[in-house]
N, C-alpha and C. Protein backbone atom coordinates (compact mmCIF):
# COMPACT_ATOMS: atom_id res chain seq x y z
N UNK A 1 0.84 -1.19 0.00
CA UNK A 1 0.00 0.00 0.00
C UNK A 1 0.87 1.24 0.00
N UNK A 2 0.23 2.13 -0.24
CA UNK A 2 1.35 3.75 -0.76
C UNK A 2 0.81 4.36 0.02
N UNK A 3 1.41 4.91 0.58
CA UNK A 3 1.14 6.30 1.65
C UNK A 3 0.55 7.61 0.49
N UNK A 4 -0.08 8.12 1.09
CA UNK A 4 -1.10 9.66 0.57
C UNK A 4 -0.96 10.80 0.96
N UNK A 5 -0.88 11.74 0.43
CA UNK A 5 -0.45 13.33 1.34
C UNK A 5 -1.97 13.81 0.79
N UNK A 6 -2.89 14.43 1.89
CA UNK A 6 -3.91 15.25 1.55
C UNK A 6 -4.05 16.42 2.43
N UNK A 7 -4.38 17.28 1.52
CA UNK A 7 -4.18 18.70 1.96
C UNK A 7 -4.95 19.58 1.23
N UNK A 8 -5.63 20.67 1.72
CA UNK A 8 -6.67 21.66 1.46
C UNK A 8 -6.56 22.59 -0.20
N UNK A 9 -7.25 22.22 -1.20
CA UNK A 9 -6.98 22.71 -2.23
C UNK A 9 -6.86 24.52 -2.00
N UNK A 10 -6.32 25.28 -2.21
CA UNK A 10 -5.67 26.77 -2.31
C UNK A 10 -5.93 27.85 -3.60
N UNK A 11 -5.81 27.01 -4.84
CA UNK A 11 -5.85 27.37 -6.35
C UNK A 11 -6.77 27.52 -6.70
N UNK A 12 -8.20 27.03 -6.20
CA UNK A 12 -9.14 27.45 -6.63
C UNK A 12 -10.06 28.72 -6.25
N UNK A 13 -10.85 29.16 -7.17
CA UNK A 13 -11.66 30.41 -6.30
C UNK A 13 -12.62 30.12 -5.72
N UNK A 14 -13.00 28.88 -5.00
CA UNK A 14 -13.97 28.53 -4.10
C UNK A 14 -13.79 29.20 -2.84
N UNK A 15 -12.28 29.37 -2.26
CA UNK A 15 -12.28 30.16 -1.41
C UNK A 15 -12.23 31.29 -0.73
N UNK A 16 -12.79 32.10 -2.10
CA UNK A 16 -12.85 33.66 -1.73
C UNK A 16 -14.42 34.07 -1.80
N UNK A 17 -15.01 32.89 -1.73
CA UNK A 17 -16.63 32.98 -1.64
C UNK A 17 -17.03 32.81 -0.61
N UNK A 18 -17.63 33.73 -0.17
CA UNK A 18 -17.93 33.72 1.33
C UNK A 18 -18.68 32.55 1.74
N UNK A 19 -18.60 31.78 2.93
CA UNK A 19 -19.24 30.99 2.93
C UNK A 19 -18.98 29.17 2.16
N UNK A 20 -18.09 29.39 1.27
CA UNK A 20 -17.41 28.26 0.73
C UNK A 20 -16.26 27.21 1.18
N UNK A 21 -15.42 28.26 2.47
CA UNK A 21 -14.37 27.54 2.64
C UNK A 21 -15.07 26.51 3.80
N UNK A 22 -14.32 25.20 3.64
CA UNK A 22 -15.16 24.68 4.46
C UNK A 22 -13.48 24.69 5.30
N UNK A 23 -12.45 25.01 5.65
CA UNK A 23 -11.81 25.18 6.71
C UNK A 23 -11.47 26.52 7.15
N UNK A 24 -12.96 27.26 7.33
CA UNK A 24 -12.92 29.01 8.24
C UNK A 24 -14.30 28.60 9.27
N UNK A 25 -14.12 28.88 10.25
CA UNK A 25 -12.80 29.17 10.62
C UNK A 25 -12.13 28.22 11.22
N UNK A 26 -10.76 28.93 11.74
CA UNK A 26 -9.89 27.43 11.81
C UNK A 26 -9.53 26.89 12.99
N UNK A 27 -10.54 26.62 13.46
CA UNK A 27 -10.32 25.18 14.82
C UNK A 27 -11.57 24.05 14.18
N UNK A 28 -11.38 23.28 14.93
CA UNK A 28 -11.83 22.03 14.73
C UNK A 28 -11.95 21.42 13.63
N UNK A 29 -11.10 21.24 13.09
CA UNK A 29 -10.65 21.12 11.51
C UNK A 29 -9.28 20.27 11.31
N UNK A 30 -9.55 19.67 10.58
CA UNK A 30 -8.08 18.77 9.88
C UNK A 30 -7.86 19.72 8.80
N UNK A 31 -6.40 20.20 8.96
CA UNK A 31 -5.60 20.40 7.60
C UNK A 31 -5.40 19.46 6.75
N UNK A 32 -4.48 18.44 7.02
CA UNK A 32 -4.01 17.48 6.19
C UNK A 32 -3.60 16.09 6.41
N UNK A 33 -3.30 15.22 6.13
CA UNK A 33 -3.58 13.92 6.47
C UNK A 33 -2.41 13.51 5.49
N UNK A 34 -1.34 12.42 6.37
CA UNK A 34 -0.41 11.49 5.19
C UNK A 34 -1.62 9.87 5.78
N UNK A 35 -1.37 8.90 4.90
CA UNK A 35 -2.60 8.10 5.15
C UNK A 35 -2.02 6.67 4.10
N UNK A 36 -2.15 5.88 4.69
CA UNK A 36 -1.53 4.64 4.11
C UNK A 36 -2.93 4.10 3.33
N UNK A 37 -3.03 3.93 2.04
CA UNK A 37 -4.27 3.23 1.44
C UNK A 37 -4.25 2.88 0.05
N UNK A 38 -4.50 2.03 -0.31
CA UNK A 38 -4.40 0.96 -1.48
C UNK A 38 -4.64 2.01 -2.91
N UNK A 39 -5.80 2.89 -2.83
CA UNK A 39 -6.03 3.80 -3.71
C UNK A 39 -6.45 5.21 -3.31
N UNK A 40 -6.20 6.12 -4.05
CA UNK A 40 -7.24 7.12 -3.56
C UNK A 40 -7.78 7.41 -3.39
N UNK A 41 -9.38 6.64 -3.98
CA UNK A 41 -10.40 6.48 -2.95
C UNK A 41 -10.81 5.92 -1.91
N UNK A 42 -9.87 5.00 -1.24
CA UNK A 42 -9.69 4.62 0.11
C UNK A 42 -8.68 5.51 0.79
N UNK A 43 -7.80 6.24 0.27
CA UNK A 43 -7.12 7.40 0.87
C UNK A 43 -7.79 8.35 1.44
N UNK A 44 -8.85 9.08 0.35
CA UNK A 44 -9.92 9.95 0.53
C UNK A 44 -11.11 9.49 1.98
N UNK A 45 -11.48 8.47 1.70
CA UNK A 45 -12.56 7.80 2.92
C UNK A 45 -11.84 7.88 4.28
N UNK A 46 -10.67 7.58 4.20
CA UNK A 46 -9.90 7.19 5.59
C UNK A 46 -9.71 8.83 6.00
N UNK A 47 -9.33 9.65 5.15
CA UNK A 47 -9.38 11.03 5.45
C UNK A 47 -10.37 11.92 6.12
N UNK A 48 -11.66 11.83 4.94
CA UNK A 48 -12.91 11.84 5.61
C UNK A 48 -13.24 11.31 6.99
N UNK A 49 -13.27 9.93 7.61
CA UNK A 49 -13.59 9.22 8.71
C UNK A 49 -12.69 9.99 10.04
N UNK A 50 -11.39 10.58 9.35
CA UNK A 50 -10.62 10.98 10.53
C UNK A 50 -10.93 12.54 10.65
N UNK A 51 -11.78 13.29 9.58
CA UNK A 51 -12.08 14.93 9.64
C UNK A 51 -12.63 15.22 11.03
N UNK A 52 -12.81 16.41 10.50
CA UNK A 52 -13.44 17.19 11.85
C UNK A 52 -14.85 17.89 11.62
N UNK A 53 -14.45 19.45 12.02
CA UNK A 53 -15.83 20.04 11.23
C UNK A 53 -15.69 20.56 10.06
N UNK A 54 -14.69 20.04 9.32
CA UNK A 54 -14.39 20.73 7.45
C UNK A 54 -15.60 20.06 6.74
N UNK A 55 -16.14 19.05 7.68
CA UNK A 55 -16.88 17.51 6.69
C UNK A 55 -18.92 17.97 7.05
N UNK A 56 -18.70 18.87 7.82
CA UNK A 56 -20.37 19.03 8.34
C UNK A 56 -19.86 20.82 8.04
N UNK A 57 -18.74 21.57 7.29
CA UNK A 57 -19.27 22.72 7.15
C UNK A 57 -19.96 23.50 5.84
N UNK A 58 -20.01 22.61 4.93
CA UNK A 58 -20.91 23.31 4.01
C UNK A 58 -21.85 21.33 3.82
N UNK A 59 -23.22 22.27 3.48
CA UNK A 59 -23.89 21.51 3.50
C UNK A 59 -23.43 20.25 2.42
N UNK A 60 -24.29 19.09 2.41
CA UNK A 60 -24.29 18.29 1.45
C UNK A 60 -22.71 17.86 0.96
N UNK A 61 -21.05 18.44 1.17
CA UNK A 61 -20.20 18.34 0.40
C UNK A 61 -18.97 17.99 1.75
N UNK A 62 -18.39 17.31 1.13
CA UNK A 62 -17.44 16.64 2.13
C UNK A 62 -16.19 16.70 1.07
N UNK A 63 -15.44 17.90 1.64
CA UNK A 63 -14.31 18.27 0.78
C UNK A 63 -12.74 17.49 1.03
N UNK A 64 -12.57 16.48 1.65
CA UNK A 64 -11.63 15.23 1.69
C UNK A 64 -12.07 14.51 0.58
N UNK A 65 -13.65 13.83 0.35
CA UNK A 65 -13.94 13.42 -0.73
C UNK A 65 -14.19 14.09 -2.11
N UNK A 66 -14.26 15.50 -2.05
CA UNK A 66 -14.57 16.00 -3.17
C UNK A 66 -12.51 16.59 -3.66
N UNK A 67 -12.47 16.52 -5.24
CA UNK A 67 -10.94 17.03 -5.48
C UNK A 67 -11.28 18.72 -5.73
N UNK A 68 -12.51 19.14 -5.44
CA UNK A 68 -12.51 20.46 -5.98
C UNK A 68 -12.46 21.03 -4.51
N UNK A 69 -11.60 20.31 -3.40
CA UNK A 69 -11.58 21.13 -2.06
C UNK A 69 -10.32 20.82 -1.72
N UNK A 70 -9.84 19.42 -2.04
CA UNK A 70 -8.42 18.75 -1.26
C UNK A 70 -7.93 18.20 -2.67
N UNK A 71 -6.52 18.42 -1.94
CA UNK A 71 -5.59 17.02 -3.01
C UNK A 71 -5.04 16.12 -2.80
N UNK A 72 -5.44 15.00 -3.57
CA UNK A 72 -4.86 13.57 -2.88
C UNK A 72 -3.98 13.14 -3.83
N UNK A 73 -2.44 13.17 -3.00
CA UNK A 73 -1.50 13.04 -4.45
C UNK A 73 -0.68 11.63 -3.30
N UNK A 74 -0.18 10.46 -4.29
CA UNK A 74 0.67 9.58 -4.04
C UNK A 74 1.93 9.94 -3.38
N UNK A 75 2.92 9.60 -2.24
CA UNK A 75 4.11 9.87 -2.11
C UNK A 75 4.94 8.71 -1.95
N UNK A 76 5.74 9.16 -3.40
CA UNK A 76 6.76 8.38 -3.58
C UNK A 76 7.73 8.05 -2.48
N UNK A 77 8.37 7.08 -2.73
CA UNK A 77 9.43 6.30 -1.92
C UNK A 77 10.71 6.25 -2.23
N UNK A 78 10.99 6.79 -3.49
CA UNK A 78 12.38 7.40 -4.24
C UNK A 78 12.74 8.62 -3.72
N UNK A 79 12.20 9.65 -3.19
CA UNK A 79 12.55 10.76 -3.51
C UNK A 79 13.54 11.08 -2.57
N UNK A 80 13.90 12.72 -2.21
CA UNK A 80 14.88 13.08 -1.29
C UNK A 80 14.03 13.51 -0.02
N UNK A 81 15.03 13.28 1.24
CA UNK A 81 14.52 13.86 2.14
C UNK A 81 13.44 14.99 2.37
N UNK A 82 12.65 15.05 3.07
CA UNK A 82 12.03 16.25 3.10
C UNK A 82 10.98 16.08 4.17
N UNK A 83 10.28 17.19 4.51
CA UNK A 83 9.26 17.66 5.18
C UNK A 83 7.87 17.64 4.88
N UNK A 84 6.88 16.31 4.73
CA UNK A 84 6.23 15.54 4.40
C UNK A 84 4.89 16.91 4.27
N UNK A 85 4.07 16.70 5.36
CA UNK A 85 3.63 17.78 5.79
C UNK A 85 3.57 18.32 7.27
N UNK A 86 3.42 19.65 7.54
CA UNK A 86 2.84 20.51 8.72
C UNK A 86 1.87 20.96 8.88
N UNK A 87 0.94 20.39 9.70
CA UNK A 87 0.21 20.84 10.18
C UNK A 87 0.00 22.13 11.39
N UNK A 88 0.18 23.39 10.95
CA UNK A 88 0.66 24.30 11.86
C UNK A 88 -0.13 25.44 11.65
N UNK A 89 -0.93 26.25 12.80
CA UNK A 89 -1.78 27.30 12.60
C UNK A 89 -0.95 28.50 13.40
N UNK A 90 -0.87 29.51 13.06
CA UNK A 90 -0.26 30.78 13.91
C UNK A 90 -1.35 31.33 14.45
N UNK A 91 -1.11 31.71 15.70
CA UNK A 91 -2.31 32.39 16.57
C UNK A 91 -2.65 33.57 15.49
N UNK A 92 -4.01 33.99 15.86
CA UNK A 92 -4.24 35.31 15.13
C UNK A 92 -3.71 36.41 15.96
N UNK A 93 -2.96 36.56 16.81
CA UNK A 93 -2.80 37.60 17.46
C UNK A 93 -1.42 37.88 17.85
């Protein structure tokens, strides 16, 4: 099985619509998830199951499962060292 990096799509303009982002505001929320799973749609589910309130904040849409909110990209096992992901919020103040 291949490990998964998922993390909050940025590029799109869903999130300058008020009311769209489903991680504002930001507590009780998963940023991102590395996640061991056979495919990406078992990457995605296992993501989902472990969310928070990103998954009950806009109605009807669960943006771990949807790609027009998160990205679920493969991580290779070749590559160079590095800093997988961070999960890290700066106080607002």
């Amino acid at each position: 099985m291949a490990l998964w990096r998922l993390t909050p799509r940025t590029n799109t303009m869903w999130w300058c619509v008020e009311g769209k982002d489903p991680w504002q505001p930001p507590y009780d929320r998963a940023i991102g998830f590395v996640v061991r799973a056979a495919d990406e749609e078992q990457a995605r589910w296992l993501a989902h199951g472990a969310g928070g309130e990103e998954n009950s904040a806009l109605h009807g849409v669960s943006p771990w499962l949807d790609g027009t909110y998160s990205t679920c990209e493969p991580i290779r096992d070749d590559g160079t060292a590095e800093v997988l992901l961070v999960n890290f919020r700066h106080s607002p103040w």
